[in-house]
Protein backbone atom coordinates (compact mmCIF):
# COMPACT_ATOMS: atom_id res chain seq x y z
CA UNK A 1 -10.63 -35.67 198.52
CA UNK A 2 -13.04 -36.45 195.54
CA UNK A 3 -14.88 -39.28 195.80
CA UNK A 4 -16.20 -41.48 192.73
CA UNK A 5 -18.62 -44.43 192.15
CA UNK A 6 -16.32 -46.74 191.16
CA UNK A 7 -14.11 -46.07 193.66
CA UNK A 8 -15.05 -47.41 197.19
CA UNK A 9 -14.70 -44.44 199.99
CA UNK A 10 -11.18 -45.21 201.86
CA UNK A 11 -13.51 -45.70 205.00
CA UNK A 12 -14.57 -48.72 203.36
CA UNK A 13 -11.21 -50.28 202.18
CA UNK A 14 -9.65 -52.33 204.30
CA UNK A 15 -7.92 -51.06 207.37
CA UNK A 16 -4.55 -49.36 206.14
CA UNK A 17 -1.79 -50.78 207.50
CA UNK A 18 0.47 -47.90 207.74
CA UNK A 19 3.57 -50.27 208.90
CA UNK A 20 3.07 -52.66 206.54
CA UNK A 21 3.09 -49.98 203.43
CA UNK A 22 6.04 -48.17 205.16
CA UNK A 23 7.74 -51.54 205.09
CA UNK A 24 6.63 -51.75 201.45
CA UNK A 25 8.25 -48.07 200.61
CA UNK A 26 11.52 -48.88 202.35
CA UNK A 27 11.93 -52.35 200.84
CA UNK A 28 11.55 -50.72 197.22
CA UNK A 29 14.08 -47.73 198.10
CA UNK A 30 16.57 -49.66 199.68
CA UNK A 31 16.30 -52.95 197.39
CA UNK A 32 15.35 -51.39 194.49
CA UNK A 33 15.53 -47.82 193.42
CA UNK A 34 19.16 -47.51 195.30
CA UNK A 35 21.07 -50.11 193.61
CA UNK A 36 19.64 -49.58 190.25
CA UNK A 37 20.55 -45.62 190.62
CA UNK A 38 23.73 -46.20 192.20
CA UNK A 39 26.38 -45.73 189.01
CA UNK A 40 28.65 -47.72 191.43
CA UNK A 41 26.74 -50.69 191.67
CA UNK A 42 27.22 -53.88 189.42
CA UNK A 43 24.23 -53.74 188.55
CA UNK A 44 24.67 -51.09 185.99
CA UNK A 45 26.38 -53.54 183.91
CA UNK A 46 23.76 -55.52 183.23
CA UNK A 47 21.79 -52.03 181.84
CA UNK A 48 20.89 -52.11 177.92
CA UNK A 49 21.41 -48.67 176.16
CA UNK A 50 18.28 -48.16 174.41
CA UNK A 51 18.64 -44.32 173.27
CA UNK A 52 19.95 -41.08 173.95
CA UNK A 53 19.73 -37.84 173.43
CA UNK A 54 22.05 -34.73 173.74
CA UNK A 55 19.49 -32.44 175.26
CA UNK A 56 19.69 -32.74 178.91
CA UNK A 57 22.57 -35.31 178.51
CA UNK A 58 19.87 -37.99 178.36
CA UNK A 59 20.05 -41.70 178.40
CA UNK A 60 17.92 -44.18 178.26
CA UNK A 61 18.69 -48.01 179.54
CA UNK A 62 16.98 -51.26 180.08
CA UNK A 63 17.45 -54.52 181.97
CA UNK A 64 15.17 -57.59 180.60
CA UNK A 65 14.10 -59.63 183.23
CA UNK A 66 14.66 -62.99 183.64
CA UNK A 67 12.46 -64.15 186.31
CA UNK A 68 8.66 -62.61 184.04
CA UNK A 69 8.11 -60.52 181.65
CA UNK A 70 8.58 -57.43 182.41
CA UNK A 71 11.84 -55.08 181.92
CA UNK A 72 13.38 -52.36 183.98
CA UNK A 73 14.10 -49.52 182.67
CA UNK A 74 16.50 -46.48 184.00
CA UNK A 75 16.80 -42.94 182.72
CA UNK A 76 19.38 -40.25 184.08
CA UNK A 77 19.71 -37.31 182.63
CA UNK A 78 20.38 -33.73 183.96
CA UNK A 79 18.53 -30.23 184.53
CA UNK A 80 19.94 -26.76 184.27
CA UNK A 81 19.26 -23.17 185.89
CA UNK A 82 18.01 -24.85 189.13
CA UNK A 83 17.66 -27.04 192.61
CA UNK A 84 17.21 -29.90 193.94
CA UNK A 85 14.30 -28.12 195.88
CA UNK A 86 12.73 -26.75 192.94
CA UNK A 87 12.75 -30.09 190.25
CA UNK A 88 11.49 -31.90 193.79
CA UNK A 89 8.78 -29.32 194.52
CA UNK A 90 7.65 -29.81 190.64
CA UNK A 91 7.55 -33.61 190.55
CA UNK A 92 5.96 -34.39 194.48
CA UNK A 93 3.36 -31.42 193.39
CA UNK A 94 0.01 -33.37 192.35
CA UNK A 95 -1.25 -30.41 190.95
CA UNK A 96 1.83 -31.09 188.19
CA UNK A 97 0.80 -34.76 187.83
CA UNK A 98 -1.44 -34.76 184.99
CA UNK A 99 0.40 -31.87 183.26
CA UNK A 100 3.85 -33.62 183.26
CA UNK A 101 2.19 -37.04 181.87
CA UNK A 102 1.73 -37.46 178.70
CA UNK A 103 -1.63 -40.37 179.64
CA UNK A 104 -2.43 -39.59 182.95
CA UNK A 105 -5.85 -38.13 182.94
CA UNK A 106 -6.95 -38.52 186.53
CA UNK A 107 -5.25 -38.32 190.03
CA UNK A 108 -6.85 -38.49 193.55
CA UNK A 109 -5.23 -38.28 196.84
CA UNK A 110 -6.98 -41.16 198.36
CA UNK A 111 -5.40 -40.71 202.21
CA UNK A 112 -1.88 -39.71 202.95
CA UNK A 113 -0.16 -39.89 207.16
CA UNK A 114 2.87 -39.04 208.36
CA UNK A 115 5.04 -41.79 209.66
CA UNK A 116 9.24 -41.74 210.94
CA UNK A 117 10.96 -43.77 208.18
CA UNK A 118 14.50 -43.80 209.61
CA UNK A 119 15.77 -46.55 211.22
CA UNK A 120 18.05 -49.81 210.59
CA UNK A 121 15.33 -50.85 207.47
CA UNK A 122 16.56 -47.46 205.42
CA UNK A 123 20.46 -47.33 205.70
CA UNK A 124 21.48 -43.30 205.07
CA UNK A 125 18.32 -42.11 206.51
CA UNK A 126 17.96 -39.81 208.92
CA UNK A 127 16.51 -42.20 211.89
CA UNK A 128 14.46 -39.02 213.04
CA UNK A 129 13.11 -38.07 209.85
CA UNK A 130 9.17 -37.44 209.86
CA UNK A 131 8.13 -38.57 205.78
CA UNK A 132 4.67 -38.56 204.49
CA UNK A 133 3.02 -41.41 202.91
CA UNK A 134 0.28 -41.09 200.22
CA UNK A 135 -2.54 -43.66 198.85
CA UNK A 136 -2.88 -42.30 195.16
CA UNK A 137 -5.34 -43.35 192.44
CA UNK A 138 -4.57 -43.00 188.93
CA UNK A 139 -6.30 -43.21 185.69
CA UNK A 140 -4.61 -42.99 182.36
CA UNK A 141 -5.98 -42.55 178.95
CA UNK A 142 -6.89 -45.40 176.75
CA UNK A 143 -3.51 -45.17 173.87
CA UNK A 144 -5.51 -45.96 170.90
CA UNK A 145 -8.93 -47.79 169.53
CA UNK A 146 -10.28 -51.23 170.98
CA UNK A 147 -7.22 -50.78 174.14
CA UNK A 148 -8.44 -50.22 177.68
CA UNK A 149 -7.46 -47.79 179.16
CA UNK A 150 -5.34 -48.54 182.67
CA UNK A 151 -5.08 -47.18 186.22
CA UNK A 152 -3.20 -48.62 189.31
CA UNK A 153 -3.76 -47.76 193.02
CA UNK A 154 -0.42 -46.78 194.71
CA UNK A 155 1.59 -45.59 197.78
CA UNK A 156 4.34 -43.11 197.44
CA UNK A 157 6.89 -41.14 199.83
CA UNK A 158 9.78 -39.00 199.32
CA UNK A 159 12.83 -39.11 201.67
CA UNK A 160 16.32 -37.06 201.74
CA UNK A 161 19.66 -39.72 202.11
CA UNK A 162 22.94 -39.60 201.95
CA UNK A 163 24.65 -41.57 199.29
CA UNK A 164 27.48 -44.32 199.35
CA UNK A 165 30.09 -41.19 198.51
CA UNK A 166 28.73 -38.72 201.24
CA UNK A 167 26.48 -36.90 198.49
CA UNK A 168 22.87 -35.74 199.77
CA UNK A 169 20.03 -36.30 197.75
CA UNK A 170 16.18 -36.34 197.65
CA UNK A 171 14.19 -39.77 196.79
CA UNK A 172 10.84 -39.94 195.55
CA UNK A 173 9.06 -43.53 195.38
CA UNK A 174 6.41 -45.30 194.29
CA UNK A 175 4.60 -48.96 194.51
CA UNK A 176 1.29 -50.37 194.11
CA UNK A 177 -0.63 -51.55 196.56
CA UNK A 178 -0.73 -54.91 196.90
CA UNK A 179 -2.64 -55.54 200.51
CA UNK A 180 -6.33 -54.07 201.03
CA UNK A 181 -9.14 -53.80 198.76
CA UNK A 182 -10.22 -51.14 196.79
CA UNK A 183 -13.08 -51.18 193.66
CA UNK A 184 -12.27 -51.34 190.50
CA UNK A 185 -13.25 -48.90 187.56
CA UNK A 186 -15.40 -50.53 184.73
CA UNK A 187 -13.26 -50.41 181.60
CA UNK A 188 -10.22 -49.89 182.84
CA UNK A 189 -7.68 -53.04 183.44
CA UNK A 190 -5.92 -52.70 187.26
CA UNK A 191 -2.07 -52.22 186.55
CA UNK A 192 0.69 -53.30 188.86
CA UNK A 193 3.96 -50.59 189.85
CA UNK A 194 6.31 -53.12 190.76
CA UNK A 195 8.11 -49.47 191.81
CA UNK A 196 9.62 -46.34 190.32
CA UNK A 197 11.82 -43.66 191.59
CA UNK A 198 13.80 -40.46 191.10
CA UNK A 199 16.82 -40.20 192.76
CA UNK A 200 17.99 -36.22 192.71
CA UNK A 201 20.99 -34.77 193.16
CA UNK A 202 23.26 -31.99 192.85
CA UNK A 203 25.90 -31.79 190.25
CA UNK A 204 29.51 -31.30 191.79
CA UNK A 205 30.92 -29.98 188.99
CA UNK A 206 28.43 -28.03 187.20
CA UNK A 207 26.68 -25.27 189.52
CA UNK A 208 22.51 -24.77 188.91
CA UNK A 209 22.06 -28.14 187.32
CA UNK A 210 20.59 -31.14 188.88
CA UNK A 211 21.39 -34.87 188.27
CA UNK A 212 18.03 -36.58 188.00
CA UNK A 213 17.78 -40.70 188.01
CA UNK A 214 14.33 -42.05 187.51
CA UNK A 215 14.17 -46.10 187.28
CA UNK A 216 10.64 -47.65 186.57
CA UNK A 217 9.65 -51.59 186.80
CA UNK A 218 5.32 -51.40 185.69
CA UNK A 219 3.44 -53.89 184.02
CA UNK A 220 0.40 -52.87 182.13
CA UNK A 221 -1.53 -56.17 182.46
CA UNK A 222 -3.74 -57.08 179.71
CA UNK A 223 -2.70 -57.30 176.22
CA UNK A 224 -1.37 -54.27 174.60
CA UNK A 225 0.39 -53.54 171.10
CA UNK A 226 3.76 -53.83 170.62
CA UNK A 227 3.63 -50.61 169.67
CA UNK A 228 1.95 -49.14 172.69
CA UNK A 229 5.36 -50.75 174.44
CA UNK A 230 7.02 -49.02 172.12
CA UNK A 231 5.83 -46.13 172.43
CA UNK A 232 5.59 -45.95 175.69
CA UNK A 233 9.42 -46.44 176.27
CA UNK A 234 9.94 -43.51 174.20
CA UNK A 235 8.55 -41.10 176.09
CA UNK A 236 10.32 -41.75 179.14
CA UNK A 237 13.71 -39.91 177.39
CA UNK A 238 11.67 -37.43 176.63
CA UNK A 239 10.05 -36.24 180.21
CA UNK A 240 13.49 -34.94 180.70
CA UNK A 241 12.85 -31.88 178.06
CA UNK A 242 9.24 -31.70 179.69
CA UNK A 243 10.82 -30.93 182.84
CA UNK A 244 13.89 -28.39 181.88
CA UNK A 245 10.25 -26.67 179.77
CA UNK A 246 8.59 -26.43 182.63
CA UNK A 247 11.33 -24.93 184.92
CA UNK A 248 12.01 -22.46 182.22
CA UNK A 249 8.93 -21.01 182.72
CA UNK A 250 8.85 -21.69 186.17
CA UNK A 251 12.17 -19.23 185.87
């Protein structure tokens, strides 16, 4: 683990509850990241299509919230010539972190334990299953002059299911951490990951090429640029080419 100044040693941050941010993880999946993937769900029709794009068969969508300011936003999209294993192994990989963001400049494995995430809180999961749990930090780049630049603290897991129509399929998610302390760094402005996820799976019809879902709720904090927004939203359409790029050479 690297250890920084302005981050206080995870000795010194308040006991981690491991139950409480498993309960946090399963909440998000099963509340969250499920129904908005789920092309079943009625929830879909309340998506906004943003943009699209004919490479990977890529779309981009939107829900504005109604309760605060801050809007949902889901991208699927699909990858060819390879796995579910393989796009999992390149996104849960934090040595692929920095290289598949376009503003992430810093990522630290903070603490990570191992806990059994089955159970009646996590319907389609394996009640045995053995998942790890990780306390990230991450620092992205300022996006232009006179904006600070942002980082968040967060917990993450991944976790296979089973699907409303019998399908398997891998889960990655993401929250911040909203219980314990931890410093902050000077300069940067403490963002908040309501959650995002990735919901992967393989395509029945179309062998070697994987369905991918990723849905993220974050809010920046601060005051940022309409533009930065903008921008911003943009690039989550295109992290789909990113990825088929980097599996091609992977290949």
């Amino acid at each position: 683990m690297n250890t920084y100044s302005f981050i206080k040693p995870v000795e010194s941050l308040q006991p981690i509850n491991q139950q409480l941010y498993t309960k946090d993880l399963k909440k998000v999946i099963q509340d969250q990241i499920l129904p908005l993937c789920n092309n079943n769900n009625g929830t879909s029709s309340s998506f906004q299509l943003i943009s699209q794009s004919d490479q990977q068969n890529a779309k981009l969508e939107m829900i504005q919230s109604s309760n605060d300011s801050v809007n949902t936003y889901r991208v699927t999209g699909e990858l060819y010539r390879t796995s579910i294993e393989q796009v999992f192994d390149l996104l849960w990989k934090l040595e692929n972190s920095i290289p598949l963001s376009g503003s992430l400049e810093q990522c630290d494995l903070l603490n990570e334990f191992v806990v059994n995430f089955g159970g009646q809180l996590l319907t389609g999961c394996d009640s045995d299953q053995s998942c790890v749990i990780q306390l990230l930090y991450h620092a992205h780049k300022s996006p232009g002059f006179m904006i600070s630049a942002r980082d968040f603290l967060l917990i993450r897991t991944n976790v296979d299911l089973v699907l409303s129509n019998g399908q398997k399929a891998k889960c990655i998610a993401s929250t911040s951490v909203t219980h314990g302390m931890a410093g902050e760094r000077p300069k940067f402005v403490r963002g908040s990951l309501h959650f995002s996820g990735y919901i992967l799976k393989q395509s029945e019809d179309k062998p070697g090429t994987v369905e991918v879902t990723y849905v993220i709720k974050s809010d920046p904090r601060g005051s940022l640029p309409s533009w930065v927004l903008s921008m911003a939203n943009k690039t989550l359409i295109s992290k789909f080419v990113e990825l088929q790029a980097h599996i091609d050479r992977m290949n």
